[in-house]
Every structure is written in C-alpha cells, then in structure tokens.
N, C-alpha and C. Protein backbone atom coordinates (compact mmCIF):
# COMPACT_ATOMS: atom_id res chain seq x y z
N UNK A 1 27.35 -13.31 93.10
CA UNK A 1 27.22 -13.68 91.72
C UNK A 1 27.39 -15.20 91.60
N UNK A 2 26.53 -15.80 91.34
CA UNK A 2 26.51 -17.08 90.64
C UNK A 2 27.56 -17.62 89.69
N UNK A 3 28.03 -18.79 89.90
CA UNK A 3 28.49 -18.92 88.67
C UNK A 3 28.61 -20.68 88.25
N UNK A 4 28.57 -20.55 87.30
CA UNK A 4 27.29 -22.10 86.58
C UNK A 4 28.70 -23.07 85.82
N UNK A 5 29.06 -23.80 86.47
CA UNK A 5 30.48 -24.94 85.81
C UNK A 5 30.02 -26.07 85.26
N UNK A 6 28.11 -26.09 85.00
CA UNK A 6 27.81 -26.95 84.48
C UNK A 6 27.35 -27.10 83.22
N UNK A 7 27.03 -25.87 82.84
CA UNK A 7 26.58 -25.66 80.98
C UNK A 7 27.41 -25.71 80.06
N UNK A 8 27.60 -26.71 79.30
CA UNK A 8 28.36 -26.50 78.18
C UNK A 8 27.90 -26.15 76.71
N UNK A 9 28.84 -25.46 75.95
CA UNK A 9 28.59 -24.56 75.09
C UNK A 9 27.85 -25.74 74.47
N UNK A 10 26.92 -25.09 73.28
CA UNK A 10 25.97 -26.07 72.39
C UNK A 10 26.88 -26.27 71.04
N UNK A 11 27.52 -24.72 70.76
CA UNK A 11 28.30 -24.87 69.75
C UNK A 11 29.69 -24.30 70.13
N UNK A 12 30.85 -24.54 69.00
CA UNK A 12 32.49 -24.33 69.80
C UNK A 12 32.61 -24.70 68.14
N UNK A 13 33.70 -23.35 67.50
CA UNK A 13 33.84 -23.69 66.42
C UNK A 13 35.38 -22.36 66.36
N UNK A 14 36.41 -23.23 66.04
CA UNK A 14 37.37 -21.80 66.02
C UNK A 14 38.52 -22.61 64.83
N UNK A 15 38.77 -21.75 64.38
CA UNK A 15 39.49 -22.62 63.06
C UNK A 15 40.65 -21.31 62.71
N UNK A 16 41.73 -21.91 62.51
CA UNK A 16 43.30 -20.91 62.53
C UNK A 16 43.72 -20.76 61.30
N UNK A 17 44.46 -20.33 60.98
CA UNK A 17 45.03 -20.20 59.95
C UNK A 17 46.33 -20.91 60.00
N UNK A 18 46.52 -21.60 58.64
CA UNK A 18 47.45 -22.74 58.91
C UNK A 18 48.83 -22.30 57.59
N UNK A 19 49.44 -21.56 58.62
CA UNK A 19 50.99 -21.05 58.03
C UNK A 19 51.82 -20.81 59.29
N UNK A 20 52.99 -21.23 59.13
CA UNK A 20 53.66 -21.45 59.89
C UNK A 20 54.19 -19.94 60.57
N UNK A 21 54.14 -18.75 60.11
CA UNK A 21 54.03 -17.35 60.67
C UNK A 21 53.05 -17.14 61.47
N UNK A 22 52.23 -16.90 61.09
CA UNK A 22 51.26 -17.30 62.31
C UNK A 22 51.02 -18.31 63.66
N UNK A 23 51.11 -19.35 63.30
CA UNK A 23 51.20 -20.61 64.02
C UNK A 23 52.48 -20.19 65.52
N UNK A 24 53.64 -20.04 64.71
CA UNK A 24 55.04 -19.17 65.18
C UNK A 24 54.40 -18.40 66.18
N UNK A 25 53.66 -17.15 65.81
CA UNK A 25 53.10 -16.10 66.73
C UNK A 25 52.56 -16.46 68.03
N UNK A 26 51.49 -17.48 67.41
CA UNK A 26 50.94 -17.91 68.80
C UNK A 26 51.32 -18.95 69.69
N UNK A 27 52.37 -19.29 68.85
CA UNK A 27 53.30 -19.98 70.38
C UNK A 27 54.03 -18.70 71.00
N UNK A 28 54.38 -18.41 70.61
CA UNK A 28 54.90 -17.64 70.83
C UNK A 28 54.28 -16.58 72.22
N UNK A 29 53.00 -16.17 71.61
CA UNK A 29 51.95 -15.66 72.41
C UNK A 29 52.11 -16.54 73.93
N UNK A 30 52.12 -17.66 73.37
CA UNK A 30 51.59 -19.07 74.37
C UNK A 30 52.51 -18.69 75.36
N UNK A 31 54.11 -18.44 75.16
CA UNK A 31 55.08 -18.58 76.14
C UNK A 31 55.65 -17.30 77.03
N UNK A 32 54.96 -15.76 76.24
CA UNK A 32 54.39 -14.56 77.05
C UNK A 32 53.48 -15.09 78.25
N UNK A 33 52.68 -15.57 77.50
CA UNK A 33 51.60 -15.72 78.65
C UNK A 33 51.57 -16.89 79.73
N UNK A 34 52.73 -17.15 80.07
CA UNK A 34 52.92 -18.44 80.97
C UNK A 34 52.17 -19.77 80.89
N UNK A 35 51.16 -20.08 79.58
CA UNK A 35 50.78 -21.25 78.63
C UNK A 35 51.79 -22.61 78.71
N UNK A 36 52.97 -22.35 78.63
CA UNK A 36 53.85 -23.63 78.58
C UNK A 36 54.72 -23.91 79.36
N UNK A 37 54.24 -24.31 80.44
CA UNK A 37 55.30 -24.68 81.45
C UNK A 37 54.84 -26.52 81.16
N UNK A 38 56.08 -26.88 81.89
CA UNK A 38 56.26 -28.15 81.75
C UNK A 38 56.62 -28.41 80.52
N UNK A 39 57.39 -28.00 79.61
CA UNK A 39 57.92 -28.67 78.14
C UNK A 39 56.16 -28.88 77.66
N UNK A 40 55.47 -28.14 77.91
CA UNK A 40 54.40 -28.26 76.82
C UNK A 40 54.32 -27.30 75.49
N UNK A 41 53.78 -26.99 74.64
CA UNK A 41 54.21 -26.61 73.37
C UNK A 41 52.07 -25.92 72.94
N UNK A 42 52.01 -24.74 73.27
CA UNK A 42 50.56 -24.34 73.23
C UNK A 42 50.36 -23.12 72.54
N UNK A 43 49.53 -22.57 71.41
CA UNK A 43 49.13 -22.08 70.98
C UNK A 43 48.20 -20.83 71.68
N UNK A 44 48.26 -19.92 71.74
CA UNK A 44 47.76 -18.87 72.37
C UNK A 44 46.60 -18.08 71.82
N UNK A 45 45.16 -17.59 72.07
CA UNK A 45 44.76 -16.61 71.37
C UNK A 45 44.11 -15.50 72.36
N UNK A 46 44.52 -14.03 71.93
CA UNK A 46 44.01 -13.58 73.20
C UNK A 46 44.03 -12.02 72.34
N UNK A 47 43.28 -10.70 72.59
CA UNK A 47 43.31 -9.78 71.99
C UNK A 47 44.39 -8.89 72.54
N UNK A 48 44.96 -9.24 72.92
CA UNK A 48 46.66 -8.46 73.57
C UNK A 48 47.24 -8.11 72.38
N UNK A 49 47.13 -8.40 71.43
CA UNK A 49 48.57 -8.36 70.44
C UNK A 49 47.64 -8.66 69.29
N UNK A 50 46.12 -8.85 69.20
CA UNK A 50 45.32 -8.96 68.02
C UNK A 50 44.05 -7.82 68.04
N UNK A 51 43.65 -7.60 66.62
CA UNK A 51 42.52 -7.17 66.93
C UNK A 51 41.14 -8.12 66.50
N UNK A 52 40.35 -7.80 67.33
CA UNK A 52 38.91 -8.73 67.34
C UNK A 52 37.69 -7.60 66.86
N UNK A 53 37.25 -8.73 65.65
CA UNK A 53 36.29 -8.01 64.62
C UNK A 53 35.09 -8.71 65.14
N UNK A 54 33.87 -8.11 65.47
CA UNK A 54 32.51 -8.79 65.50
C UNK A 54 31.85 -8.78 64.15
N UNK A 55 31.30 -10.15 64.29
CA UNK A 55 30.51 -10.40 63.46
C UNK A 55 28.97 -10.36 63.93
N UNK A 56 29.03 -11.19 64.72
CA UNK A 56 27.78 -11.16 65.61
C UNK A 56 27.81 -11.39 66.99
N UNK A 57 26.55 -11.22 67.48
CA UNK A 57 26.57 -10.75 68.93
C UNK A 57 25.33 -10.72 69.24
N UNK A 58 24.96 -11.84 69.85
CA UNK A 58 22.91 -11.57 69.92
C UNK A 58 22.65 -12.62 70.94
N UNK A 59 21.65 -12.54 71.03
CA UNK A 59 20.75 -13.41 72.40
C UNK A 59 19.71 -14.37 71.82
N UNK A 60 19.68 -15.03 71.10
CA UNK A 60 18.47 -16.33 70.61
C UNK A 60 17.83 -15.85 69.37
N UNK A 61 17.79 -17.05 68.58
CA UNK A 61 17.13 -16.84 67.65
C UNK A 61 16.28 -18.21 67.02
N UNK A 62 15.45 -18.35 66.35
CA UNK A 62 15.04 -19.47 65.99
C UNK A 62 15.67 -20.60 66.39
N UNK A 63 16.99 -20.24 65.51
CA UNK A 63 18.20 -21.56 65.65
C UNK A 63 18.66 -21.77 67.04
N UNK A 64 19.04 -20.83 67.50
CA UNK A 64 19.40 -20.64 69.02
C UNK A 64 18.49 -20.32 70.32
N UNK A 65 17.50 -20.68 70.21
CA UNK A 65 16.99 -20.35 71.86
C UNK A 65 17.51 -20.33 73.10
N UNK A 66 17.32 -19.05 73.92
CA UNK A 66 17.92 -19.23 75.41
C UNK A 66 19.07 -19.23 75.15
N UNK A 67 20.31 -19.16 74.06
CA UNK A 67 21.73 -19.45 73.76
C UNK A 67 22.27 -17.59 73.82
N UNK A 68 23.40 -17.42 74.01
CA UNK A 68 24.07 -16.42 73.30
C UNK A 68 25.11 -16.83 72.44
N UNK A 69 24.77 -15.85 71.47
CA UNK A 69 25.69 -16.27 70.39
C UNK A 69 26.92 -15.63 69.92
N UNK A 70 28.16 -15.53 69.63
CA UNK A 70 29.10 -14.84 69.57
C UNK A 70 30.33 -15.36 68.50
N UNK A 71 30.36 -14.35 67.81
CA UNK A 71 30.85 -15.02 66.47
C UNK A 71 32.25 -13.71 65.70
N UNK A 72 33.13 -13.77 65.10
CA UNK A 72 33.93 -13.33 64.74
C UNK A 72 35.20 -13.65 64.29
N UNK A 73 36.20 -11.97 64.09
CA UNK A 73 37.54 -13.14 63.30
C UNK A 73 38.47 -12.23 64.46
N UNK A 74 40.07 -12.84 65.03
CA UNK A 74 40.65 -12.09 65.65
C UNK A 74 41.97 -12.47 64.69
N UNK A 75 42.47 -10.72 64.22
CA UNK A 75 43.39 -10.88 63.19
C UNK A 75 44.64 -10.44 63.74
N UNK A 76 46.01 -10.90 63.40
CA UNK A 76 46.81 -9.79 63.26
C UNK A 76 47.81 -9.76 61.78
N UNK A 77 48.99 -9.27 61.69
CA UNK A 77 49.38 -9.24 60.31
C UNK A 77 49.67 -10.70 59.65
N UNK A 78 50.12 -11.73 60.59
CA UNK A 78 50.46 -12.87 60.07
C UNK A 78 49.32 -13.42 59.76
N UNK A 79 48.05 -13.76 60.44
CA UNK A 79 46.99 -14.20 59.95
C UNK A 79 45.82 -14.44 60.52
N UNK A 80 44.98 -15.24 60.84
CA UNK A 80 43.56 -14.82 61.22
C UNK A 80 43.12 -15.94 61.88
N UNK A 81 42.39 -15.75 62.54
CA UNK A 81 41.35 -17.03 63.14
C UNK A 81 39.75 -16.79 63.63
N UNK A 82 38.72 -17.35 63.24
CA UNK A 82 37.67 -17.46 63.16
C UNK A 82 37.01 -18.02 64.20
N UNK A 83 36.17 -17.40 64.93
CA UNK A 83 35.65 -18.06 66.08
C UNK A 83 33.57 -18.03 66.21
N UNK A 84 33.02 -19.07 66.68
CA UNK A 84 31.94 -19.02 66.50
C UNK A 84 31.74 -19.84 68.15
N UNK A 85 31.12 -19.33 68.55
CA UNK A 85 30.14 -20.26 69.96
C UNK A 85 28.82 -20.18 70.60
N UNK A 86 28.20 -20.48 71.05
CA UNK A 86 26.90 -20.12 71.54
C UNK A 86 26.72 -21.13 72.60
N UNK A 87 26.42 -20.75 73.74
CA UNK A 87 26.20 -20.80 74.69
C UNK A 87 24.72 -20.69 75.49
N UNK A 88 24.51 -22.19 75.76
CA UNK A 88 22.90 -21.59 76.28
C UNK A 88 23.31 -20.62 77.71
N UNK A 89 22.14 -19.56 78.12
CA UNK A 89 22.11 -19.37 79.59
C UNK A 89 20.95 -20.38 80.11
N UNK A 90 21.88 -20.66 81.52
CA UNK A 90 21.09 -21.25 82.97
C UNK A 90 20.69 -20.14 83.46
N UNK A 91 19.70 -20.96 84.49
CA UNK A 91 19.14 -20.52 85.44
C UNK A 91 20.21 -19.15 86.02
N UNK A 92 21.13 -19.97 86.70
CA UNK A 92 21.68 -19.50 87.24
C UNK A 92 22.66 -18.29 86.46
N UNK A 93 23.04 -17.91 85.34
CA UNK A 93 23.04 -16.93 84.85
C UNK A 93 22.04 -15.83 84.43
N UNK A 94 21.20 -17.08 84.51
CA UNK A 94 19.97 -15.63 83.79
C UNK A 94 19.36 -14.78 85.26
N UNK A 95 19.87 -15.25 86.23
CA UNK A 95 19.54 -14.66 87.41
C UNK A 95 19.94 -13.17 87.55
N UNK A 96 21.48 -13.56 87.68
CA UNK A 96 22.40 -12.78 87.92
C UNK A 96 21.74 -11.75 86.43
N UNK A 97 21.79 -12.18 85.51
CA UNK A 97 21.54 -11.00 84.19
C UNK A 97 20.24 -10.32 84.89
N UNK A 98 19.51 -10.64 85.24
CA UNK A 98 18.19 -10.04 86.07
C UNK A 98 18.53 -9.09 86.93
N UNK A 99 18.87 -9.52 87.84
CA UNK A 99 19.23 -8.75 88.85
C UNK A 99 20.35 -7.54 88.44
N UNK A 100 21.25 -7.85 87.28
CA UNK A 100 22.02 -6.07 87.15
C UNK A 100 21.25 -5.49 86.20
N UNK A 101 20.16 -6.07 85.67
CA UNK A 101 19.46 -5.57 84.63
C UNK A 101 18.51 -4.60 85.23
N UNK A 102 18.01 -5.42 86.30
CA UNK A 102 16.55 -4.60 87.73
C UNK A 102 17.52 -3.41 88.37
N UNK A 103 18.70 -3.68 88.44
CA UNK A 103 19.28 -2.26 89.00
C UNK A 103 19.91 -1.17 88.06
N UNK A 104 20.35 -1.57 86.63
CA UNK A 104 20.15 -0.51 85.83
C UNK A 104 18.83 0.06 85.67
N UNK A 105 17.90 -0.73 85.69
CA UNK A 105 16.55 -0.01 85.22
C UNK A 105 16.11 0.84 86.35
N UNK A 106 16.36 0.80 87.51
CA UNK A 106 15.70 1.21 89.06
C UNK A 106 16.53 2.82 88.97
N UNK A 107 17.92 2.32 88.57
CA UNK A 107 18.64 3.53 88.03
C UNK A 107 17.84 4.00 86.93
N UNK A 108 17.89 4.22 85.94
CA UNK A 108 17.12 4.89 85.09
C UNK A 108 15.45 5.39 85.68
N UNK A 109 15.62 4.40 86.40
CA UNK A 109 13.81 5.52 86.24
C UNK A 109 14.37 6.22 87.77
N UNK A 110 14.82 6.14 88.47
CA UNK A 110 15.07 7.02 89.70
C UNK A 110 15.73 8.62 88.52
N UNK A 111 16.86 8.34 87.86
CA UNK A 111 17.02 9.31 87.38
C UNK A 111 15.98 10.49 86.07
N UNK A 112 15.19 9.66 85.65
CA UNK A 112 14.01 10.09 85.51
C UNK A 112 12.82 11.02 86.10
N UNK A 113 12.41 10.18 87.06
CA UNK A 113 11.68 10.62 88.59
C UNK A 113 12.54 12.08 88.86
N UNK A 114 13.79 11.95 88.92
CA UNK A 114 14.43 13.53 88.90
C UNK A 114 14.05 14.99 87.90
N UNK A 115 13.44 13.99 86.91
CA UNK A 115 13.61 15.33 85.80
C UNK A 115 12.18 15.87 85.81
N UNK A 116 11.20 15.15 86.52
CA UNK A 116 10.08 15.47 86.31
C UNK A 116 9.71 17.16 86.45
C-alpha cells in the first residue's frame, strides 16, 4: 500500500466551541491520550468519548474535483465541534483505491459466476 506524505488537504476547517466545559474536556481528553508530555497544554478530539454526526461524505463535485470531501459535527454533552476537509486524491492513492476496488469486484462477479 502506498502511501502519499505529499498532498495537502485543499481545504481544513474545524472550529470548537468556545466554553470553558468543553475546552476543560478536551484537555483533558489531551492528557488520557498521552497528547501532553513535556508541560505542553493540548486539546484533544477523537470519537472515544464523542459522538460523530455526518454531514457529508462524497468524492468530487463541481467545486471539488478529484478531492474527497468530509464534513460534520463531533458532539458530546459539554459541546460541539465542526469539522470540514477535502482532500484531493494522488496518484498514488487512487491506485491503491483501484486495486481493492478490482478485487472487490473480481469477488463479486466470481460469486456470481457461482449462481449461474
């Protein structure tokens, strides 16, 4: 499997909710998850302890060509945060998407070919 350390996202958009209960949480989160070593002080977001709502979820569109797009809110009781990104695929991903794509399909029609 390929993997591509050179594409960067086209878009990056994540915006928190700004109350100090929340804020609290995800440091908090931060220092579960071994985030702050060295006297650093980091904010955490991760679906361990939240739930994550889709909004969207798609592969190119006018606006986005060749991008995937991925968009939503991850909540818990204290409060919410909003996330949006899109991501073009490379080469080198769209390979790899090929290739498990050619072997689901090889699967499907072999299991097909069975039912005849």
């Amino acid at each position: 499997m390929g993997v591509d350390k050179k594409t960067k996202p086209s878009f990056v958009n994540i915006v928190l909710d700004d109350n100090k209960k929340y804020l609290d949480t995800l440091r908090k989160q931060a220092e579960a998850d071994g985030q702050n070593d060295e006297g650093k002080n980091k904010l955490s977001l991760n679906n361990d302890n939240y739930s994550f709502e889709m909004e969207e979820f798609y592969f190119g569109d006018s606006s986005t060509p060749n991008e995937i797009v991925i968009s939503g809110s991850i909540k818990n009781n204290e409060g919410e945060s909003s996330i949006y990104i899109a991501i073009p695929v490379s080469d080198i991903v769209l390979i790899d998407m090929l290739s498990y794509s050619l072997k689901k399909f090889n699967k499907l029609k072999t299991a097909l070919e069975t039912l005849k």
